[in-house]
N, C-alpha and C. Protein backbone atom coordinates (compact mmCIF):
# COMPACT_ATOMS: atom_id res chain seq x y z
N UNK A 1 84.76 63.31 121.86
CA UNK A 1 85.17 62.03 121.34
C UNK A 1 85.20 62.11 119.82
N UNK A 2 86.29 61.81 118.86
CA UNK A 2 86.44 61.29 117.62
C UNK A 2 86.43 60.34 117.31
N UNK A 3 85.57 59.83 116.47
CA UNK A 3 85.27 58.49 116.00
C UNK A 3 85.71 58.74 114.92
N UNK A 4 87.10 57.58 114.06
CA UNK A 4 87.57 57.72 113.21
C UNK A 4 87.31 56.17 112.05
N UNK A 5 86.63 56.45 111.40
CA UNK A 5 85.87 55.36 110.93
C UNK A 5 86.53 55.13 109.11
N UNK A 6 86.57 53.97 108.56
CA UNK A 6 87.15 54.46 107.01
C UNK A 6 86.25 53.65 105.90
N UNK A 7 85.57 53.94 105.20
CA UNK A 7 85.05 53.16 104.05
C UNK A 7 84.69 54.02 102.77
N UNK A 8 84.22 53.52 101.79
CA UNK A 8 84.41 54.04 100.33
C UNK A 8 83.93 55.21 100.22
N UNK A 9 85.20 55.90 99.64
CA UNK A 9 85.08 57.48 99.18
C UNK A 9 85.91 57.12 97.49
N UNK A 10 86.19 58.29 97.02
CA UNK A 10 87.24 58.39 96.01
C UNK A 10 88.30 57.90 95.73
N UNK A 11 88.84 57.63 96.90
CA UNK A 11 90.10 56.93 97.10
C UNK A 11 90.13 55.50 96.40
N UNK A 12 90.61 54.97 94.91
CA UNK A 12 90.60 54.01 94.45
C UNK A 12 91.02 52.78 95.06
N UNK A 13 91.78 52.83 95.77
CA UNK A 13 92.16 51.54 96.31
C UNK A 13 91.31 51.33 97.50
N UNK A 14 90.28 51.97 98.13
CA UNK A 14 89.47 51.89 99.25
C UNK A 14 88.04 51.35 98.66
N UNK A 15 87.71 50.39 98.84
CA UNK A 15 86.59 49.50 98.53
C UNK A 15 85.42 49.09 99.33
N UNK A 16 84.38 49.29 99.67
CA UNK A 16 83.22 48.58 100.22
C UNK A 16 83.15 47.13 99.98
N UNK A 17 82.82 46.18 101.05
CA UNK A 17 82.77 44.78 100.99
C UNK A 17 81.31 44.81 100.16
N UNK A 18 80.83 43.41 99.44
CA UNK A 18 79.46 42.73 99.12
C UNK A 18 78.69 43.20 100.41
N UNK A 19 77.45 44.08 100.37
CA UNK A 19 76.54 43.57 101.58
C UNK A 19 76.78 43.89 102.67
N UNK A 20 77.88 45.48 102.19
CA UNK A 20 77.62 46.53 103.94
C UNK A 20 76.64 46.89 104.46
N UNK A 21 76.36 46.71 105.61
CA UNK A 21 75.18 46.97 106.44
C UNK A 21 75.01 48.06 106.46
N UNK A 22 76.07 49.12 106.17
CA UNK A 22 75.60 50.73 106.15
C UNK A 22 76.23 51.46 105.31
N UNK A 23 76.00 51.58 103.95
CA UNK A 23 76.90 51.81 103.14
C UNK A 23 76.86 53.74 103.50
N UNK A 24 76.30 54.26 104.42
CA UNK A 24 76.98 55.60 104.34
C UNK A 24 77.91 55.78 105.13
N UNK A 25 78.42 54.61 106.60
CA UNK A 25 79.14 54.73 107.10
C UNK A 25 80.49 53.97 106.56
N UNK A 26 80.56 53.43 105.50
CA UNK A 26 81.21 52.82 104.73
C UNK A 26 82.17 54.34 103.97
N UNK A 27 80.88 55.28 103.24
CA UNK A 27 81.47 56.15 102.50
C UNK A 27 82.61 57.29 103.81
N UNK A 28 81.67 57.51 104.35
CA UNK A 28 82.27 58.31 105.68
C UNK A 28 83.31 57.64 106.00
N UNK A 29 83.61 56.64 106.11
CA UNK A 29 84.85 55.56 106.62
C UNK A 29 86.64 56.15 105.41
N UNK A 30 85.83 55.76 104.65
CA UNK A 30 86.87 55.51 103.36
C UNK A 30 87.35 57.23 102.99
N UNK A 31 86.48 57.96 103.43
CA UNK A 31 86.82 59.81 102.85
C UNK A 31 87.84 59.88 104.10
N UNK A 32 88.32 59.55 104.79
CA UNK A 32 89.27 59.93 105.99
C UNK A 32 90.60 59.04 105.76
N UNK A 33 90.87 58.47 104.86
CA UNK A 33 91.79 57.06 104.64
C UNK A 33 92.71 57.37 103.47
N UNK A 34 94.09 57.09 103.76
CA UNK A 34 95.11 57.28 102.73
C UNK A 34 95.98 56.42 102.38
N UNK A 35 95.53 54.99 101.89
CA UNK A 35 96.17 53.89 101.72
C UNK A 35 97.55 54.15 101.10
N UNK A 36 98.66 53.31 101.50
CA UNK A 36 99.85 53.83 100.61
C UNK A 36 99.81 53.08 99.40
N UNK A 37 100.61 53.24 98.62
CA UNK A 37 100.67 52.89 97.33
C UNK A 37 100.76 51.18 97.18
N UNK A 38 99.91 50.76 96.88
CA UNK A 38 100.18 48.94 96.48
C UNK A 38 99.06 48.09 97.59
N UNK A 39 98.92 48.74 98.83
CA UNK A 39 98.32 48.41 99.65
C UNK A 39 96.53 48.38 99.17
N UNK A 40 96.05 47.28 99.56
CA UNK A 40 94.55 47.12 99.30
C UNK A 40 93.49 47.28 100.69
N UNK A 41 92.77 48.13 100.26
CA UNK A 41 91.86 48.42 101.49
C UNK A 41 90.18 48.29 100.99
N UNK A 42 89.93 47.91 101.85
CA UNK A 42 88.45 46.91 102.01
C UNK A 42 87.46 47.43 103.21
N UNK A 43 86.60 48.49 103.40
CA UNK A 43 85.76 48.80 103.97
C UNK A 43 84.84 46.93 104.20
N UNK A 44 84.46 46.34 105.60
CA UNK A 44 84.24 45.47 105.94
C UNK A 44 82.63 46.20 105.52
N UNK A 45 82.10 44.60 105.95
CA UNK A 45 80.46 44.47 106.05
C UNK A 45 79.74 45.61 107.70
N UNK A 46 80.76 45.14 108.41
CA UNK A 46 79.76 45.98 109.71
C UNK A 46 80.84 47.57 109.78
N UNK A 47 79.54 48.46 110.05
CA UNK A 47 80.20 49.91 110.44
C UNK A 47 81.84 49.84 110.88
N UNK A 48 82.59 50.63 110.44
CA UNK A 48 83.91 50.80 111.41
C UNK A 48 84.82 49.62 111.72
N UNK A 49 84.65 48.81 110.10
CA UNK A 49 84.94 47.45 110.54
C UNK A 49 86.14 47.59 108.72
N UNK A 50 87.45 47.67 109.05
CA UNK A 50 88.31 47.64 107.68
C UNK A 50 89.25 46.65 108.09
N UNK A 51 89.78 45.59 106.27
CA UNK A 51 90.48 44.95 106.09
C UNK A 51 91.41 45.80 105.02
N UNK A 52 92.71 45.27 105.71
CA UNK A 52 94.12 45.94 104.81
C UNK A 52 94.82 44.80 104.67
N UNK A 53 95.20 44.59 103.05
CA UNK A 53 96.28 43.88 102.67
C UNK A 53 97.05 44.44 101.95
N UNK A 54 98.56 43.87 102.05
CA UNK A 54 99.61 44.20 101.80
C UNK A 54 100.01 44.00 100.25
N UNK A 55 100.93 44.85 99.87
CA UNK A 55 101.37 44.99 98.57
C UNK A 55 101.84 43.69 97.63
N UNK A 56 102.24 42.74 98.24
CA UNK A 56 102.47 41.53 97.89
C UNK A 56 104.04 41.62 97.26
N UNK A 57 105.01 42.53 97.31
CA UNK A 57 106.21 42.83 97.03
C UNK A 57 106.68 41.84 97.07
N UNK A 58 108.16 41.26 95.90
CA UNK A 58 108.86 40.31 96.57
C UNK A 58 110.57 40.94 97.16
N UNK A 59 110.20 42.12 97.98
CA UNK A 59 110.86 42.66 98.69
C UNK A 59 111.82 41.49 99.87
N UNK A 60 111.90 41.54 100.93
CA UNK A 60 112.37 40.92 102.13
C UNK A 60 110.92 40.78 102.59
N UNK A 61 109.58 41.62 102.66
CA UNK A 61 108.95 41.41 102.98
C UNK A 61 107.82 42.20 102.10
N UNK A 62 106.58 41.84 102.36
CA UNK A 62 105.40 42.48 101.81
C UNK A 62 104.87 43.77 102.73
N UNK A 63 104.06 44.65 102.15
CA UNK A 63 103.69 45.70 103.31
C UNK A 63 102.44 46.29 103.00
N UNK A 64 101.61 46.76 103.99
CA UNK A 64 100.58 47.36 104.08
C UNK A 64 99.76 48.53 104.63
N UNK A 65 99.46 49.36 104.43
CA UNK A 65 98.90 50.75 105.61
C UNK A 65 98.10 51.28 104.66
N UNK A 66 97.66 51.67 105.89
CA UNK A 66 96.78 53.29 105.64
C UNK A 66 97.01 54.36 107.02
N UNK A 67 96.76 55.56 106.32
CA UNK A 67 97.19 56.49 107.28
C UNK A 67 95.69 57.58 107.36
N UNK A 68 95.19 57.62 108.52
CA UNK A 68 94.32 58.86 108.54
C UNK A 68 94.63 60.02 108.18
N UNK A 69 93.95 60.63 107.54
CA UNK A 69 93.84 62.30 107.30
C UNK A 69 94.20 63.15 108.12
N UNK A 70 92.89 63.07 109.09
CA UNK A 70 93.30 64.12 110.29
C UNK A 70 94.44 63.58 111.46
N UNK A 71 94.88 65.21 111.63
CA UNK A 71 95.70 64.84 112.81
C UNK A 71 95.22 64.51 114.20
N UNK A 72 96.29 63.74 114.73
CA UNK A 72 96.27 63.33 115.73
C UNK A 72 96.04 64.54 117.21
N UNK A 73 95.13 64.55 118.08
CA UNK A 73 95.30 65.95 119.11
C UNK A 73 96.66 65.37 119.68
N UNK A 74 96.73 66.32 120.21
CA UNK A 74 98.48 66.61 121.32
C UNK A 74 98.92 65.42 122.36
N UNK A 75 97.49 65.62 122.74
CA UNK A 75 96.90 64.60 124.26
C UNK A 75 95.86 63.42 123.99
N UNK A 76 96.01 62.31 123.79
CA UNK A 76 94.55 61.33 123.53
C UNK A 76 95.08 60.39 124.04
N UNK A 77 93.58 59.19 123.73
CA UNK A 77 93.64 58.22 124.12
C UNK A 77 92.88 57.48 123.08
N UNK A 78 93.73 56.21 122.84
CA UNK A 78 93.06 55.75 121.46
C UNK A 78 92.96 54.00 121.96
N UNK A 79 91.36 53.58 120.75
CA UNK A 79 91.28 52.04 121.57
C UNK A 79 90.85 51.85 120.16
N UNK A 80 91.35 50.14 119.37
CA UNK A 80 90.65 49.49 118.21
C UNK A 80 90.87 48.19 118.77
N UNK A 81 89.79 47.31 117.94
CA UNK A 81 90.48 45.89 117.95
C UNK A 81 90.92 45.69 116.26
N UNK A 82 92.01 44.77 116.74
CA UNK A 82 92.38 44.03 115.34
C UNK A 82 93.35 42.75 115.69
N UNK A 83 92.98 41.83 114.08
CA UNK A 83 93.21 40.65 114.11
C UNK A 83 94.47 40.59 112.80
N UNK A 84 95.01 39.56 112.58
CA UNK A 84 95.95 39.22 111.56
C UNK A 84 94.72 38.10 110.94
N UNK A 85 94.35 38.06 109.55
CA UNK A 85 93.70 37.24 108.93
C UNK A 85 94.16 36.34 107.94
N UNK A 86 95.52 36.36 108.11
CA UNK A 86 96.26 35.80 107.08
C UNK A 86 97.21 34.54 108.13
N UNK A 87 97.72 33.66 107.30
CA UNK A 87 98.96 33.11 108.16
C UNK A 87 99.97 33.22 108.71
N UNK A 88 100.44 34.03 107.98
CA UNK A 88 102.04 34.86 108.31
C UNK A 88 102.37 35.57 109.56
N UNK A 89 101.52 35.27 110.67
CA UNK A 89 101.17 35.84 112.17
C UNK A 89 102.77 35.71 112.55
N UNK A 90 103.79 35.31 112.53
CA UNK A 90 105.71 35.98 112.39
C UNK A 90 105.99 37.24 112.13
N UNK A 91 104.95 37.89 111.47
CA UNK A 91 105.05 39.00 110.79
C UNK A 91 104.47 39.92 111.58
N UNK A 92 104.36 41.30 111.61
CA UNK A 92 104.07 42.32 112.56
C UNK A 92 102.56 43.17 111.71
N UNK A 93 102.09 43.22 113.05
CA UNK A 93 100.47 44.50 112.92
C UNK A 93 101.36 45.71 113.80
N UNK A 94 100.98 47.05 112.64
CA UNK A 94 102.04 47.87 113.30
C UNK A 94 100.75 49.16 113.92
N UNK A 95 101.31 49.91 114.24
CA UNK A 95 100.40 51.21 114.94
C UNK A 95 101.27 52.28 114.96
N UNK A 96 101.40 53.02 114.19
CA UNK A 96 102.22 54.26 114.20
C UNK A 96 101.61 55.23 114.73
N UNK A 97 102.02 56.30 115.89
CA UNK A 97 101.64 57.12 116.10
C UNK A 97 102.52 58.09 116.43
N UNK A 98 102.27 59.80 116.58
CA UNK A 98 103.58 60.72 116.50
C UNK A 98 104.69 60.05 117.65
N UNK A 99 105.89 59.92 116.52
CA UNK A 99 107.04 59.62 117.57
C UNK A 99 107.63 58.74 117.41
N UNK A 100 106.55 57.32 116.58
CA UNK A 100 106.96 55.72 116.56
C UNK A 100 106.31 55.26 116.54
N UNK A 101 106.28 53.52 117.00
CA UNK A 101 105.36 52.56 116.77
C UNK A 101 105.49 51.19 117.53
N UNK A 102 103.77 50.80 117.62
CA UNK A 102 103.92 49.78 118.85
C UNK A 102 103.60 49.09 117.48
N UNK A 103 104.83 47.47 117.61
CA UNK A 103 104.61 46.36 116.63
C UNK A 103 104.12 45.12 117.93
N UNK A 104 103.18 44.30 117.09
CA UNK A 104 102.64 43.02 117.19
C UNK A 104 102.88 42.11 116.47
N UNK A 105 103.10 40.90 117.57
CA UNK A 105 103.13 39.51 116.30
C UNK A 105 103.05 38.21 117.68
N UNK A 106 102.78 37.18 116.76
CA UNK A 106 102.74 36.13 118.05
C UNK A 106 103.66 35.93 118.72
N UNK A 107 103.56 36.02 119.94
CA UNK A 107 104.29 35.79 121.22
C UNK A 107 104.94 36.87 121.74
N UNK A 108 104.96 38.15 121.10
CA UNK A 108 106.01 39.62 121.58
C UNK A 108 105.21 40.40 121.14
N UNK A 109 106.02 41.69 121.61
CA UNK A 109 105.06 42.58 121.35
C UNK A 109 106.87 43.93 120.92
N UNK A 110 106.71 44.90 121.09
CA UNK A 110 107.84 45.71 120.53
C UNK A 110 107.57 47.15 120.54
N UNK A 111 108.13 48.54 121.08
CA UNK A 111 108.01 50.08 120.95
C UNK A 111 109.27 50.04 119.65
N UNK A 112 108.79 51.14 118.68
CA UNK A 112 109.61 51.42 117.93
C UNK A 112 109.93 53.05 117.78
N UNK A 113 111.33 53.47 117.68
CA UNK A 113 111.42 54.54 117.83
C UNK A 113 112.28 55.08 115.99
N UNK A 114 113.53 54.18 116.46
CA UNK A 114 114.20 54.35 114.95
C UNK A 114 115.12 52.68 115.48
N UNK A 115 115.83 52.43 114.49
CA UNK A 115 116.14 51.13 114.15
C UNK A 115 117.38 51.12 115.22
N UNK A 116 118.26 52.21 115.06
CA UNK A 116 119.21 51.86 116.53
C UNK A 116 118.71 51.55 117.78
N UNK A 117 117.95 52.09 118.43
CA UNK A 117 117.23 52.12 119.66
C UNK A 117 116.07 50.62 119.55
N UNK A 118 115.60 50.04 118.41
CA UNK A 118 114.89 48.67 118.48
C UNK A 118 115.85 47.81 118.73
N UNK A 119 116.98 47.76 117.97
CA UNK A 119 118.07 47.13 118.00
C UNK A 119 118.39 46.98 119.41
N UNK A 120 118.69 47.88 120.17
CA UNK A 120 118.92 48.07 121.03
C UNK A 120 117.62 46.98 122.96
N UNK A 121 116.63 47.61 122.22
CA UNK A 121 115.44 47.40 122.96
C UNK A 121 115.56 45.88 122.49
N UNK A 122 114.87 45.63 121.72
CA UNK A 122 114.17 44.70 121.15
C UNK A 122 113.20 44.01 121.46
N UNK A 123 112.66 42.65 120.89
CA UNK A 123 111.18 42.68 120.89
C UNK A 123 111.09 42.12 122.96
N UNK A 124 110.17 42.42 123.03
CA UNK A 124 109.35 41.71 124.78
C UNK A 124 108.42 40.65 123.87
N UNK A 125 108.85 39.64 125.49
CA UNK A 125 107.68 38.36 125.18
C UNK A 125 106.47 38.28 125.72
N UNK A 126 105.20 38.16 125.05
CA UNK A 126 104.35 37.80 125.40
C UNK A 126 103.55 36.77 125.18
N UNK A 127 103.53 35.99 126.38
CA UNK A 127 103.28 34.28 125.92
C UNK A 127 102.05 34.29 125.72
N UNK A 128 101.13 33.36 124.93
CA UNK A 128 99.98 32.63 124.24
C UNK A 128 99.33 33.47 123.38
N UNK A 129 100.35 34.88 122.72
CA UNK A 129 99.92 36.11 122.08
C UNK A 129 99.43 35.46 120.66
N UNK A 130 98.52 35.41 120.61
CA UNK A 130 97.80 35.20 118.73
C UNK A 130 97.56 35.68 117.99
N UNK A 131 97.87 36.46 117.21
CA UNK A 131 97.92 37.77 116.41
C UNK A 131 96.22 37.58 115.55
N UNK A 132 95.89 36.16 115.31
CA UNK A 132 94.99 35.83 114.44
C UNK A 132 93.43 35.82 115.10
N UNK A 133 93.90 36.08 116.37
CA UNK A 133 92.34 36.27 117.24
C UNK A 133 92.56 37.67 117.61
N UNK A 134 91.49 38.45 117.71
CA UNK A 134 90.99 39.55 117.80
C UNK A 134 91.70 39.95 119.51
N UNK A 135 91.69 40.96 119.48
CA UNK A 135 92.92 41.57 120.41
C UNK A 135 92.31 43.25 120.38
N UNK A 136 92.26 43.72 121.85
CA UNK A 136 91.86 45.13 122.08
C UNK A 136 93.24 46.06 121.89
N UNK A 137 93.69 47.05 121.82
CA UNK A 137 94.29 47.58 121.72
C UNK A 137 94.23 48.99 122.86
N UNK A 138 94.86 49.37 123.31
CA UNK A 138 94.34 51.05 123.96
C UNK A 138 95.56 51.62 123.89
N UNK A 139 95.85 52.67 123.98
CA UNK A 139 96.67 53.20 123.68
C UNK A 139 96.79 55.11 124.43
N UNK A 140 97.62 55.78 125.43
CA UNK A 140 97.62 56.71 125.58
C UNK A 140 98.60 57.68 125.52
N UNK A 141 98.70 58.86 124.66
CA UNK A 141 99.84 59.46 125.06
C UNK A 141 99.90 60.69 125.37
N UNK A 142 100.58 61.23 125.94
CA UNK A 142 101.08 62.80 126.25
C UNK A 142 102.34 63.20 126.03
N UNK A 143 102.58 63.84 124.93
CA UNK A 143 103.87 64.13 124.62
C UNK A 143 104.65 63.24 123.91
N UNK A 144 106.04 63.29 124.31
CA UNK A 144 106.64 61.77 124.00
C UNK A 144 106.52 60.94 124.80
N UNK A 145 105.66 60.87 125.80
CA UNK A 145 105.08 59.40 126.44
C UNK A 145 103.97 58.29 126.29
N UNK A 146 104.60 57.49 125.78
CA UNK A 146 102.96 56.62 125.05
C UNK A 146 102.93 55.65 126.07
N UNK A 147 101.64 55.05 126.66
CA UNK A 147 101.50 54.05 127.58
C UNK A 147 100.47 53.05 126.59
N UNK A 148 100.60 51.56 126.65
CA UNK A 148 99.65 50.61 126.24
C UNK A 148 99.38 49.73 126.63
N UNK A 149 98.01 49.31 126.67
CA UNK A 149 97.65 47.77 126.30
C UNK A 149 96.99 46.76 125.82
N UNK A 150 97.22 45.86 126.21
CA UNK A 150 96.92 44.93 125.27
C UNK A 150 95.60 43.90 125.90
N UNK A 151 94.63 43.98 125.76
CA UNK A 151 93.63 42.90 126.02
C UNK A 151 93.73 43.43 127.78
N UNK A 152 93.78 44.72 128.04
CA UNK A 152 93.68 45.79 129.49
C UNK A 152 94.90 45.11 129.98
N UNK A 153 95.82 44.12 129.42
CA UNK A 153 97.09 43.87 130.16
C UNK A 153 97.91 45.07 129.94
N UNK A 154 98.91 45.47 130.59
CA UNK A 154 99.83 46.75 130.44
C UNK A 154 100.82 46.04 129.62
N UNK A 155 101.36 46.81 128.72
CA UNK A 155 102.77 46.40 127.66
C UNK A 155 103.88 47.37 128.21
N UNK A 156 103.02 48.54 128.91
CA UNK A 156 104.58 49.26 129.37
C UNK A 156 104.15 50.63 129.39
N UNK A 157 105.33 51.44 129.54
CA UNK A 157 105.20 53.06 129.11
C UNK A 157 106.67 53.05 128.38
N UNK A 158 106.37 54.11 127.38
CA UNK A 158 107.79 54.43 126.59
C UNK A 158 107.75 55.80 125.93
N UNK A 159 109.03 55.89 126.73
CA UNK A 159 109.17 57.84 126.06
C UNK A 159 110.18 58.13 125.00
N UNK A 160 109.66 58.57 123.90
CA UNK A 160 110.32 58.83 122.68
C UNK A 160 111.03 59.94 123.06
N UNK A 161 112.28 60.03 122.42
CA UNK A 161 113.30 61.29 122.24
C UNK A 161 112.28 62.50 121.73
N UNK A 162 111.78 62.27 120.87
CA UNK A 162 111.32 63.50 120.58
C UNK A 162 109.99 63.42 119.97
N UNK A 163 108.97 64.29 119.83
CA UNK A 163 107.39 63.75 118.53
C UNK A 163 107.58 65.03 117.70
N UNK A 164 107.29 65.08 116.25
CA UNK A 164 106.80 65.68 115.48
C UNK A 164 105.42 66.84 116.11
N UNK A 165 106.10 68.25 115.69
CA UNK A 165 104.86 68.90 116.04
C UNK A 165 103.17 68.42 116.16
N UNK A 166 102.92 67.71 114.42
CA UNK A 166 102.13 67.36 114.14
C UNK A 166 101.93 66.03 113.78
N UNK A 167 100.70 65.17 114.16
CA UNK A 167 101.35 63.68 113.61
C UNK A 167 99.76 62.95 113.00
N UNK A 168 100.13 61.73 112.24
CA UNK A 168 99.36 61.23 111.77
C UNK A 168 99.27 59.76 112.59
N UNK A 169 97.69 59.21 112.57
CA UNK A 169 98.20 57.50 112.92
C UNK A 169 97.52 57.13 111.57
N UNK A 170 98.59 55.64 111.67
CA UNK A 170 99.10 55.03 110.64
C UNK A 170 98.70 53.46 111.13
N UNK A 171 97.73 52.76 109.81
CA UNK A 171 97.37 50.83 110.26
C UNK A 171 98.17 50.36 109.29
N UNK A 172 98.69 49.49 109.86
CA UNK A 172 99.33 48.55 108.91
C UNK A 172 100.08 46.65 109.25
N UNK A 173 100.37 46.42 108.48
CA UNK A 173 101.05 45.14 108.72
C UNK A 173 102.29 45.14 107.72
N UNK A 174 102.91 44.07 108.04
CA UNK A 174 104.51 42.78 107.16
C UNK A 174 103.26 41.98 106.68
N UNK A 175 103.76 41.56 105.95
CA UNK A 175 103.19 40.02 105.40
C UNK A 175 104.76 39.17 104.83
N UNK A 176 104.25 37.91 104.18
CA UNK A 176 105.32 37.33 103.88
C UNK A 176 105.66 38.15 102.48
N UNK A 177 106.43 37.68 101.59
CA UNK A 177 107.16 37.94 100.82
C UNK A 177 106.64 37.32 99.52
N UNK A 178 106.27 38.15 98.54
CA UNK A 178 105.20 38.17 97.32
C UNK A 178 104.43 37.33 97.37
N UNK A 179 103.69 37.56 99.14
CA UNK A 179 102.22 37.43 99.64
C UNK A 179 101.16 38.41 99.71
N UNK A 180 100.08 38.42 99.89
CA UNK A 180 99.43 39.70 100.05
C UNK A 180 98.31 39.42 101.58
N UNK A 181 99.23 39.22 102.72
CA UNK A 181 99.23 39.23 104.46
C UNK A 181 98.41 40.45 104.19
N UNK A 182 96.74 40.05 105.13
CA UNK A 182 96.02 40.87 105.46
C UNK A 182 95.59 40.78 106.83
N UNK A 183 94.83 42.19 107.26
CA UNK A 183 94.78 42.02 108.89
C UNK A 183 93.43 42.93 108.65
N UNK A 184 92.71 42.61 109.96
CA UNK A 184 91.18 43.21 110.29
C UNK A 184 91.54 44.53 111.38
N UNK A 185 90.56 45.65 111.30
CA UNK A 185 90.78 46.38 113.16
C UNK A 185 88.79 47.06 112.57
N UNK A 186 88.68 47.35 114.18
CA UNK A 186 87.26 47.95 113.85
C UNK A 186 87.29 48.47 115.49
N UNK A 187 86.33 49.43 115.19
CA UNK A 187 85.98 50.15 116.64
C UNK A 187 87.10 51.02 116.87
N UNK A 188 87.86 51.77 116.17
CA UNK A 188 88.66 52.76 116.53
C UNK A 188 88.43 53.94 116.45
N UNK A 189 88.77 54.66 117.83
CA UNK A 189 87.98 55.55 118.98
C UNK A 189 89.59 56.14 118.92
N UNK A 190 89.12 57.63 118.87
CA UNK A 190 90.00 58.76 119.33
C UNK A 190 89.64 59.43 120.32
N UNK A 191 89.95 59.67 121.28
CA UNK A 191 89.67 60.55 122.41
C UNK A 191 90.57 61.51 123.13
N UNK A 192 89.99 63.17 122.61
CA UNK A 192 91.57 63.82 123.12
C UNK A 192 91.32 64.01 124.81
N UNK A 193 92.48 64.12 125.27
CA UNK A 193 92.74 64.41 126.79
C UNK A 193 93.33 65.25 127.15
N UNK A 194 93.21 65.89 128.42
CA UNK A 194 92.99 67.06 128.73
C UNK A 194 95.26 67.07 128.88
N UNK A 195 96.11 67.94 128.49
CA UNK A 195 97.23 67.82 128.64
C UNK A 195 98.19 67.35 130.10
N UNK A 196 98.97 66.92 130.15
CA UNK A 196 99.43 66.60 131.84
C UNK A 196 100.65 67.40 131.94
């Protein structure tokens, strides 16, 4: 089992909250974390507990991530929770992993591969979805097949054209537009699996 945890290391934009309960799992947290540029990251008060806000761009939209260090194994199975803490819950909590990305927002949910094929797909509904209450996540894949869900409901299975030899996962959100839309996740668990 990999426990992939992020709080204050070197990384300037990665911050410890007032009054972490464990500031070495805070440091251990933040040395594994590669916020992108503009994005603000906030090691929370409890272990394994990070807030990310977005760049506040007045783009079309605002944006936010961080990307782990280590790679992703071949074969896993991955579980966090996270919340949207901001208002802008219209806006998407994304999850990149090799291949693409499962987007969230209230009431749908969405696989992303590249923009023709979303286009194509587009978003699924999921009714009384609240982006702003805390929400399990799980997540499994083998290959280009990723299966998920959501609060142990199933969202689906979806097989990407193709994955990158090697891949990174990636947290992030949209926010509104020269806003700075932030979102919570904690408890995220890597677990590789045996290949199928």
């Amino acid at each position: 089992m990999i426990w992939l945890a992020l709080m204050p290391a070197a990384v300037a934009a990665v911050t410890p909250a007032p009054g972490a309960t464990d500031p070495a799992c805070a440091a251990r947290t933040a040395a594994t974390l590669d916020p992108d540029t503009g994005t603000s990251v906030t090691v929370g008060a409890r272990c394994g507990e990070v807030v990310i806000a977005t760049d506040g761009s007045d783009r079309a939209f605002s944006w936010g991530s961080a990307r782990y260090r280590g790679e992703l194994p071949a074969d896993y199975q991955l579980t966090l929770w996270w919340q949207r803490l901001s208002a802008d819950s219209h806006r998407t909590l994304e999850l990149f992993v090799p291949g693409g990305a499962i987007l969230v927002r209230d009431g749908a949910y969405a696989f992303y591969e590249n923009d023709a094929r979303f286009v194509a797909e587009g978003w699924q509904p999921r009714a009384g979805l609240d982006t702003r209450a805390p929400h399990c996540l799980r997540v499994v894949q083998h290959g280009v097949v990723l299966q998920a869900w959501l609060d142990d409901d199933p969202l689906g299975t979806y097989t990407f054209t193709a994955r990158p030899a090697t891949g990174h996962l990636r947290i992030g959100l949209k926010g509104e537009r020269g806003y700075r839309g932030r979102m919570r996740y904690r408890e995220l668990v890597v677990e590789p699996l045996a290949a199928q």
